[in-house]
C-alpha atoms as a PDB file:
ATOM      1  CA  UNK A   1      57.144  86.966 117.761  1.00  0.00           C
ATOM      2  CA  UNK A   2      60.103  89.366 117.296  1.00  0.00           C
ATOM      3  CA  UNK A   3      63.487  88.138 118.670  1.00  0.00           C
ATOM      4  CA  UNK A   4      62.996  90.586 122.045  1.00  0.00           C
ATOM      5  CA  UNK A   5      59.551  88.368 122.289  1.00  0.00           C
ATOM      6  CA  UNK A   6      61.541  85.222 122.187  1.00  0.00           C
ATOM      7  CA  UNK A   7      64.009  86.437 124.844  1.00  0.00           C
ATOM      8  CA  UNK A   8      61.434  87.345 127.134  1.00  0.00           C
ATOM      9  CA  UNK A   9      59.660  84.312 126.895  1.00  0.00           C
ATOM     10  CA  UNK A  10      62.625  82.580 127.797  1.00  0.00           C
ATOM     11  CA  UNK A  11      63.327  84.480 130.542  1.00  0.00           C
ATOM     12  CA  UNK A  12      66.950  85.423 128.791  1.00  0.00           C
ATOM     13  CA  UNK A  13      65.651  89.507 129.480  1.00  0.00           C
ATOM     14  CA  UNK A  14      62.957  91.254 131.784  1.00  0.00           C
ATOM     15  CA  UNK A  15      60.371  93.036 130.801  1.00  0.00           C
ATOM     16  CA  UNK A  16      61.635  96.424 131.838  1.00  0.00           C
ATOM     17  CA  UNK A  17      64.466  95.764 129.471  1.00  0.00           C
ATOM     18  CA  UNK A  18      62.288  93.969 126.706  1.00  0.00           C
ATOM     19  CA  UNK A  19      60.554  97.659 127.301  1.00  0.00           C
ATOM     20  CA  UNK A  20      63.576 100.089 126.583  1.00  0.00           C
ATOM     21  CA  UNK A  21      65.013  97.563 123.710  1.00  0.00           C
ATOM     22  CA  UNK A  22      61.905  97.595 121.902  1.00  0.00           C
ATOM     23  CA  UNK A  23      61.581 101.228 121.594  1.00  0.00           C
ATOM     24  CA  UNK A  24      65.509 101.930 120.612  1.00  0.00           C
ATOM     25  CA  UNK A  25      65.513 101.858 117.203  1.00  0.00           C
ATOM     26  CA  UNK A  26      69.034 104.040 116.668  1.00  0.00           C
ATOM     27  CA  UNK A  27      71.367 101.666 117.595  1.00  0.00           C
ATOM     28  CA  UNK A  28      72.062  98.001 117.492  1.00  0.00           C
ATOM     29  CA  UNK A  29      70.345  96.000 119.516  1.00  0.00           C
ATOM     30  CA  UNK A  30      72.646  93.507 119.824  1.00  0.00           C
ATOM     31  CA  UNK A  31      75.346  95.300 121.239  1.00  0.00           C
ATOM     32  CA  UNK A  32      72.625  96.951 123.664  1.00  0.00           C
ATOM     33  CA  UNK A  33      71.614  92.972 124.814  1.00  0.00           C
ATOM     34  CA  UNK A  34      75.333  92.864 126.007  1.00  0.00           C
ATOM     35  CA  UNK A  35      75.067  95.655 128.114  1.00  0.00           C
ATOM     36  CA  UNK A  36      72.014  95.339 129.758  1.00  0.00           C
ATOM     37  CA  UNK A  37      72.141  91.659 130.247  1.00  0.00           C
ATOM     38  CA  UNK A  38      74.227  88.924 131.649  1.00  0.00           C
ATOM     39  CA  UNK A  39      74.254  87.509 128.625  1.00  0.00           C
ATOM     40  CA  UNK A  40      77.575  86.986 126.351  1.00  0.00           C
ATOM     41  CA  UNK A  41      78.352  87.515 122.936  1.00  0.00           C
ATOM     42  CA  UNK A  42      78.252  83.790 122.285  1.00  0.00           C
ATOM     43  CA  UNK A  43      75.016  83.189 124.085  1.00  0.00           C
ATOM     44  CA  UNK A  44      73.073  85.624 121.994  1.00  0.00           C
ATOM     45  CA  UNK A  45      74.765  84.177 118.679  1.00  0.00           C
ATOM     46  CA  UNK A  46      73.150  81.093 119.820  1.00  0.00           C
ATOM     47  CA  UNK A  47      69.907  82.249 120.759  1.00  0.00           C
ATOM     48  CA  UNK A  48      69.563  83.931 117.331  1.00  0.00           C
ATOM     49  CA  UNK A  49      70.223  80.948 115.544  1.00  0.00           C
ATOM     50  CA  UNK A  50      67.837  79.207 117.681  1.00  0.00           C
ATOM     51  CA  UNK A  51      65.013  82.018 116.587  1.00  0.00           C
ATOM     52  CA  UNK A  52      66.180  81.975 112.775  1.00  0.00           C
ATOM     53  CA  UNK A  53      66.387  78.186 112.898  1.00  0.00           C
ATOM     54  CA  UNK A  54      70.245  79.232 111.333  1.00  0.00           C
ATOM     55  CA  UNK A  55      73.159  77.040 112.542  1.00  0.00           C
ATOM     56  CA  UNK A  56      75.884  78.972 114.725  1.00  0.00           C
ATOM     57  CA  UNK A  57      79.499  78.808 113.740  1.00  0.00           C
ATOM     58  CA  UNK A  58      82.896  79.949 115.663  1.00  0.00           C
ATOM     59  CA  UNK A  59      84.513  80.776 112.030  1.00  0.00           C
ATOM     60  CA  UNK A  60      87.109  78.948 113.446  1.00  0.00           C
ATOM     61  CA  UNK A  61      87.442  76.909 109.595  1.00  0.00           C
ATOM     62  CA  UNK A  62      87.162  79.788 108.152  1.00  0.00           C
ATOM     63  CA  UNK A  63      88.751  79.939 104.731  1.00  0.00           C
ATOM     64  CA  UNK A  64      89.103  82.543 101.764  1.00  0.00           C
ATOM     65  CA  UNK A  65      86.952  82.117  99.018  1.00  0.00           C
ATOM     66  CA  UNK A  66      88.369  83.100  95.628  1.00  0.00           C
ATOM     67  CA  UNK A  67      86.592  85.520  93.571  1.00  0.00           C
ATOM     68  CA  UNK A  68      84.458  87.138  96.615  1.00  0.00           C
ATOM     69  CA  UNK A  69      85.979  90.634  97.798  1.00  0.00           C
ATOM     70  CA  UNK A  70      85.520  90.833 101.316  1.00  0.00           C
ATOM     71  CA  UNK A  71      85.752  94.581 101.556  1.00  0.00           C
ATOM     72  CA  UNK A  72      81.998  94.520 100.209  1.00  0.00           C
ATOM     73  CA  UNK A  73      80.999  92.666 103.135  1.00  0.00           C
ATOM     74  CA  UNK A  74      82.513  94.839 106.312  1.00  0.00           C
ATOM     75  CA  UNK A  75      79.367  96.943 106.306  1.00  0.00           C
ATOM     76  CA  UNK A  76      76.997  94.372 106.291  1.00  0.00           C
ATOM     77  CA  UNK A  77      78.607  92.556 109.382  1.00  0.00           C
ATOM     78  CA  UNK A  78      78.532  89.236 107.482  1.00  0.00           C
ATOM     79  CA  UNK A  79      81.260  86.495 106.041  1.00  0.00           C
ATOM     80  CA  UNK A  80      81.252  84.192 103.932  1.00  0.00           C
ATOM     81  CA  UNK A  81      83.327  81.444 105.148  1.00  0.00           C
ATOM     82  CA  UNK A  82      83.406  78.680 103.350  1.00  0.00           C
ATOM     83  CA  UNK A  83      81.979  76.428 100.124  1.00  0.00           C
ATOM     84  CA  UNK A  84      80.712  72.915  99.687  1.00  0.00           C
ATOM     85  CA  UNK A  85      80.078  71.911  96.135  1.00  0.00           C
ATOM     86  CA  UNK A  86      77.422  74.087  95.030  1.00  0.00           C
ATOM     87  CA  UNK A  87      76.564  76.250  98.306  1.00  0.00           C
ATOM     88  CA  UNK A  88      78.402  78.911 100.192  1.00  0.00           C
ATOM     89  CA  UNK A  89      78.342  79.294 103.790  1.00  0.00           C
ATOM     90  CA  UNK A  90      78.012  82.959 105.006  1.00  0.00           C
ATOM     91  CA  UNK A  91      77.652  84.088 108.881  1.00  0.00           C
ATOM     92  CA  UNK A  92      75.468  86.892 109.851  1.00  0.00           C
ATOM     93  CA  UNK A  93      75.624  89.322 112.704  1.00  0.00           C
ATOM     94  CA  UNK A  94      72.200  90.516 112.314  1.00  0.00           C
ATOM     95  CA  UNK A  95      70.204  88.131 110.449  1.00  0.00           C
ATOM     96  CA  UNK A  96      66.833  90.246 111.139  1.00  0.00           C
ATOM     97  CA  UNK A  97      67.608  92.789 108.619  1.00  0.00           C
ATOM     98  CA  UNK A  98      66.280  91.219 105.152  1.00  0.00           C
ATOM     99  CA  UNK A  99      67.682  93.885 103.365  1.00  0.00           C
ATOM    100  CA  UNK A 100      71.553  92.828 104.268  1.00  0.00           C
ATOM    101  CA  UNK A 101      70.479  89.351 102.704  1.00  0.00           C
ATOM    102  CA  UNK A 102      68.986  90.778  99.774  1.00  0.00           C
ATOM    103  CA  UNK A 103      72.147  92.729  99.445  1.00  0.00           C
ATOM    104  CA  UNK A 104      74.579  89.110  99.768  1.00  0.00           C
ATOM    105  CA  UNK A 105      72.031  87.357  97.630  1.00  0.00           C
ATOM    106  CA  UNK A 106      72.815  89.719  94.841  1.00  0.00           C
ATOM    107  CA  UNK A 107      76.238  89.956  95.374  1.00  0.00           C
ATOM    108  CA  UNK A 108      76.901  86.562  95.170  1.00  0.00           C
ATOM    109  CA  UNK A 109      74.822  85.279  92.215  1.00  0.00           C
ATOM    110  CA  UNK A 110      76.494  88.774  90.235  1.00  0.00           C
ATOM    111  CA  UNK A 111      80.117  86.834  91.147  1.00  0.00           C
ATOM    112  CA  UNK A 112      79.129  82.945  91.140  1.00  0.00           C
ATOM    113  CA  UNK A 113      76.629  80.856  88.423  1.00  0.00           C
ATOM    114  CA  UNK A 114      74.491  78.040  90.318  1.00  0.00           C
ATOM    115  CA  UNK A 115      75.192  78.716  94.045  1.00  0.00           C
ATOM    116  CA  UNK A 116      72.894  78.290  96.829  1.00  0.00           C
ATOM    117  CA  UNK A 117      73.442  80.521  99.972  1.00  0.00           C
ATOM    118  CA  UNK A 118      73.240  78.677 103.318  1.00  0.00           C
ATOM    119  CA  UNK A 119      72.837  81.641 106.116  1.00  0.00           C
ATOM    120  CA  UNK A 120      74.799  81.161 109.317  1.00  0.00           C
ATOM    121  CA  UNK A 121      74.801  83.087 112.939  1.00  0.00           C
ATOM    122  CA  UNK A 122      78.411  83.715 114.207  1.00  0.00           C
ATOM    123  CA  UNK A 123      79.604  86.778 117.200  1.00  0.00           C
ATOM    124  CA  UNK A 124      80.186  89.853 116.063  1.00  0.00           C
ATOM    125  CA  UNK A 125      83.177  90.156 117.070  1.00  0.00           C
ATOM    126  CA  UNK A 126      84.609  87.131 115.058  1.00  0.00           C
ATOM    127  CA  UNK A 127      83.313  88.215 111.783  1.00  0.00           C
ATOM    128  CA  UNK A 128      85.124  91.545 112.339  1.00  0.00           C
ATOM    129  CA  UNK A 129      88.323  89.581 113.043  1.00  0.00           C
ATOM    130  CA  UNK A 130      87.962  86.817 110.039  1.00  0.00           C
ATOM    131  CA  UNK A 131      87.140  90.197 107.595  1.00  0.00           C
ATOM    132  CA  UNK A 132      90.124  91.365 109.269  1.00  0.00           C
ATOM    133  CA  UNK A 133      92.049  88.494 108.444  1.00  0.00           C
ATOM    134  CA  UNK A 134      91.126  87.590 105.182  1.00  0.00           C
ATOM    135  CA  UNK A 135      90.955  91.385 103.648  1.00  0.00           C
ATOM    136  CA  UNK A 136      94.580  91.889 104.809  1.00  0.00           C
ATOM    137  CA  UNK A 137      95.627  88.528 103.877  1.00  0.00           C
ATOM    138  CA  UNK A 138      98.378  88.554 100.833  1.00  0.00           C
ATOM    139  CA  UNK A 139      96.719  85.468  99.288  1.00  0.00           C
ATOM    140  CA  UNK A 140      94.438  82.405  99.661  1.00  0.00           C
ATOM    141  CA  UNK A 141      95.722  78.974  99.652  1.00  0.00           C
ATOM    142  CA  UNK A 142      95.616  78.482  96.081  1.00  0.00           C
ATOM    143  CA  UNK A 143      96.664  82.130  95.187  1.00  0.00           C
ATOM    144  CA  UNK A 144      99.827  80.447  97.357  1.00  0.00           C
ATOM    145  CA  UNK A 145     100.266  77.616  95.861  1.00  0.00           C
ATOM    146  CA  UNK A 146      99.692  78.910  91.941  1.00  0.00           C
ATOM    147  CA  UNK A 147     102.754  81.608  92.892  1.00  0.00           C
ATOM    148  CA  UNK A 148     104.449  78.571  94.469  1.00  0.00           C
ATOM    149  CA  UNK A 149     104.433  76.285  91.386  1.00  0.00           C
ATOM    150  CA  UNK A 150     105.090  79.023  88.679  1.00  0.00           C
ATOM    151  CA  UNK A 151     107.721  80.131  90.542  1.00  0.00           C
ATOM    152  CA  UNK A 152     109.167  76.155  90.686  1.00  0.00           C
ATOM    153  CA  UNK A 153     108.749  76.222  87.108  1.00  0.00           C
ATOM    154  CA  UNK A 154     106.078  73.500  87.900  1.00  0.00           C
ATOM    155  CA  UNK A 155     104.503  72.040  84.767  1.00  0.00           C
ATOM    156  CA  UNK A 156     101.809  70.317  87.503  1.00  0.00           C
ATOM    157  CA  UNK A 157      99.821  70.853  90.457  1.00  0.00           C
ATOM    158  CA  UNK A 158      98.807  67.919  91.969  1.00  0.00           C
ATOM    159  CA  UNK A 159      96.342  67.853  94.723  1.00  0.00           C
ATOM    160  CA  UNK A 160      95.453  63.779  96.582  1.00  0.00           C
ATOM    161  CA  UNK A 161      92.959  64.223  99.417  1.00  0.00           C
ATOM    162  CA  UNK A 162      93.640  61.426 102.213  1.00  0.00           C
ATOM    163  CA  UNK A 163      91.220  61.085 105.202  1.00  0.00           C
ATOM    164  CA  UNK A 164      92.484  63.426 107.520  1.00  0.00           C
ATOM    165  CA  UNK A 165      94.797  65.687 105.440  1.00  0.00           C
ATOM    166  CA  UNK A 166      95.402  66.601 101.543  1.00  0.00           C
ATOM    167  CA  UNK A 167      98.849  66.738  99.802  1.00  0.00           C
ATOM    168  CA  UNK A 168      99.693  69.231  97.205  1.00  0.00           C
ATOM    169  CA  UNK A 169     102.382  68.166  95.107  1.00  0.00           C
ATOM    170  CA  UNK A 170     104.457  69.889  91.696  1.00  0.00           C
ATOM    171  CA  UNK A 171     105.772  67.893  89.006  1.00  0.00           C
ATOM    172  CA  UNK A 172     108.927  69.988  88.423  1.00  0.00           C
ATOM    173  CA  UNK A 173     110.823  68.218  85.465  1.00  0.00           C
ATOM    174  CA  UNK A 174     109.243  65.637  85.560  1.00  0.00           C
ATOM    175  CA  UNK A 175     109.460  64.566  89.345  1.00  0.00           C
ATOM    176  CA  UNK A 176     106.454  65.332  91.751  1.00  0.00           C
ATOM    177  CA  UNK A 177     107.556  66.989  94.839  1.00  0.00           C
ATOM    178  CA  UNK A 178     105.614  67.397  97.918  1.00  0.00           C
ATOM    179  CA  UNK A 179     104.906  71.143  98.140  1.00  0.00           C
ATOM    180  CA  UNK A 180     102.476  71.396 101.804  1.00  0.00           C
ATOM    181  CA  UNK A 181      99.914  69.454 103.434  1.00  0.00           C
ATOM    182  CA  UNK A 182      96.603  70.897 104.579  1.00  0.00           C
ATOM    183  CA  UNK A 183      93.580  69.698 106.722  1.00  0.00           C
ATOM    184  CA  UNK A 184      90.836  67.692 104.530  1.00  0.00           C
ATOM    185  CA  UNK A 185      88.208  70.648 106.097  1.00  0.00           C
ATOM    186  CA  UNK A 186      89.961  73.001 103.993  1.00  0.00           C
ATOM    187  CA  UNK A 187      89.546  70.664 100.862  1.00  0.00           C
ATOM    188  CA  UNK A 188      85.966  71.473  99.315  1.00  0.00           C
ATOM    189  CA  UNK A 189      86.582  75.278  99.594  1.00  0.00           C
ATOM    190  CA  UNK A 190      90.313  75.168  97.400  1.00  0.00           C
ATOM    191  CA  UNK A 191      88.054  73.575  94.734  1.00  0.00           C
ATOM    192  CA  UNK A 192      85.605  75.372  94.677  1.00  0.00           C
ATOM    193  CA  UNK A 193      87.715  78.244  94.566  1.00  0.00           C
ATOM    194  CA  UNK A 194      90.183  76.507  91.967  1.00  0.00           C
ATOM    195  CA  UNK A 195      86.703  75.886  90.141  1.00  0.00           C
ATOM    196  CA  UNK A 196      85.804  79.820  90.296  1.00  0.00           C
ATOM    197  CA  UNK A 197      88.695  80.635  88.993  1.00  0.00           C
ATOM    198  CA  UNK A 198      89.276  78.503  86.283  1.00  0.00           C
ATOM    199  CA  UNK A 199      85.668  79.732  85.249  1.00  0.00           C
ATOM    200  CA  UNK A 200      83.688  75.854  85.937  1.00  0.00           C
ATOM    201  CA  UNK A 201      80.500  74.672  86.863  1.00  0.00           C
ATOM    202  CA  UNK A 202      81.129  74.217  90.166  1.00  0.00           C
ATOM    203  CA  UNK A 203      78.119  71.960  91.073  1.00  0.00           C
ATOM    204  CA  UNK A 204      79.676  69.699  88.445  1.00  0.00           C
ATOM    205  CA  UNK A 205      81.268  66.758  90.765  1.00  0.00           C
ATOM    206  CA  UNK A 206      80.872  63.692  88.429  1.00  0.00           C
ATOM    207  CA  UNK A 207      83.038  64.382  85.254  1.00  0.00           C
ATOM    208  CA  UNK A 208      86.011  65.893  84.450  1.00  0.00           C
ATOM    209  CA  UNK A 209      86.806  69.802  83.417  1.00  0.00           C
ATOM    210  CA  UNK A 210      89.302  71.635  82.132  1.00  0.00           C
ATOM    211  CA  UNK A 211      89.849  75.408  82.515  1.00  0.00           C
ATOM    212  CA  UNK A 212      92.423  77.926  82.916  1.00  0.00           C
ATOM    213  CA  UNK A 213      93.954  81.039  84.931  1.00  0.00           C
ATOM    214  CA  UNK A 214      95.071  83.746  82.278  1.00  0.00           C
ATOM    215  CA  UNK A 215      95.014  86.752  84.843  1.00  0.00           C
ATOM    216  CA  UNK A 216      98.566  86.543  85.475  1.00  0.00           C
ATOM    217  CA  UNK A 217     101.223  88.542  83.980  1.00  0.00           C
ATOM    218  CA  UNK A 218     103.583  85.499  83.110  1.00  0.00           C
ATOM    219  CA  UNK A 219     100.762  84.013  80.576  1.00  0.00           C
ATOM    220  CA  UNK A 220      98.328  81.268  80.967  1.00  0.00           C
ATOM    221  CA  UNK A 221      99.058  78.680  83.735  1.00  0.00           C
ATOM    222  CA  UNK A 222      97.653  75.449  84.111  1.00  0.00           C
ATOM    223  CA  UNK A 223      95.124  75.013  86.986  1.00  0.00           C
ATOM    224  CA  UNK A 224      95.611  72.225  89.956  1.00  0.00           C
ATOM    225  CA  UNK A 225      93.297  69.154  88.719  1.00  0.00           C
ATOM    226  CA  UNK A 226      92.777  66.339  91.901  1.00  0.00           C
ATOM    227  CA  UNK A 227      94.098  62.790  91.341  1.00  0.00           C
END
């Protein structure tokens, strides 16, 4: 049963429309569901990840991931949005075309060592506007903070997670000073993206590491560690 045969069955689209969809293969048919049905862009989102069996996400928590470039990722109408120890989160427009997946899958294991890929359905319209975002975005939150601390002359960077928040701190001669406080949601994905940079196993969660960032033009700087 193709995705058309699911809406039909479910009464989401006639069968005079079910009729014209099926036999327009030129354009998408996503954006051709919109304008021949009540339905809305959220709706459908949802419908598809009911027919994938793929959870549906706003992309409101959406958070840059260190070491992916985005720009690869406009033409596929996909994101990836987030990372929880050893898996990355990526939304999907069109999660019917195998070939886009094929495409992320070897992306992403070309850029990141022991990562699973967990497949997501999100609008169209806000992947376009997160891509948006994070391609024209000066920095992540650690590329912030990193510039933040060297900057400070930090020696430190101190990250305490808390139940509801986490607290990035510098040790600037000595002292630790509060630098920002973020949402715990945010959390996972600065490690993980502290961990990609610093070149570590990031499904290590046990033990301690230590790496470092030597991309920068002032020398090698010593990478936020948790505490």
């Amino acid at each position: 049963m193709s995705f058309l045969d699911y809406l039909l069955s479910h009464n989401h689209i006639n069968k005079d429309i079910h009729s014209i969809l099926s036999s327009n293969t030129s354009t998408d048919v996503y954006d051709q569901i919109l304008e021949m049905t009540n339905l809305s862009e959220e709706e459908v989102a949802r419908l598809q990840s009911e027919y994938f069996d793929l959870d549906y996400t706003s992309l409101n928590n959406c958070v840059k991931i260190t070491g992916i470039d985005y720009l690869k990722f406009e033409s596929l109408l996909a994101i990836p949005f987030s990372m929880t120890n050893n898996t990355i989160n990526i939304a999907l427009h069109n999660p019917a075309d195998l070939s886009i997946k094929d495409r992320i899958n070897y992306y992403v294991s070309s850029k990141l060592n022991n990562i699973n890929i967990k497949y997501y359905t999100a609008k169209k319209s806000s992947i376009q506007q997160r891509l948006k975002e994070v391609t024209n975005s000066n920095s992540s939150i650690l590329e912030q903070t990193i510039s933040k601390a060297l900057n400070a002359r930090a020696s430190d960077i101190h990250i305490t997670p808390f139940n509801k928040v986490f607290i990035i701190m510098f040790r600037v001669d000595g002292e630790l000073v509060e630098y920002k406080t973020y949402s715990i949601d945010q959390y996972s994905s600065l490690l993980v993206s502290l961990k990609v940079k610093s070149k570590l196993d990031i499904s290590e969660t046990r033990r301690s590491q230590s790496g470092q960032d030597r991309d920068r033009k002032s020398g090698s700087a010593g990478m936020p560690r948790p505490i």
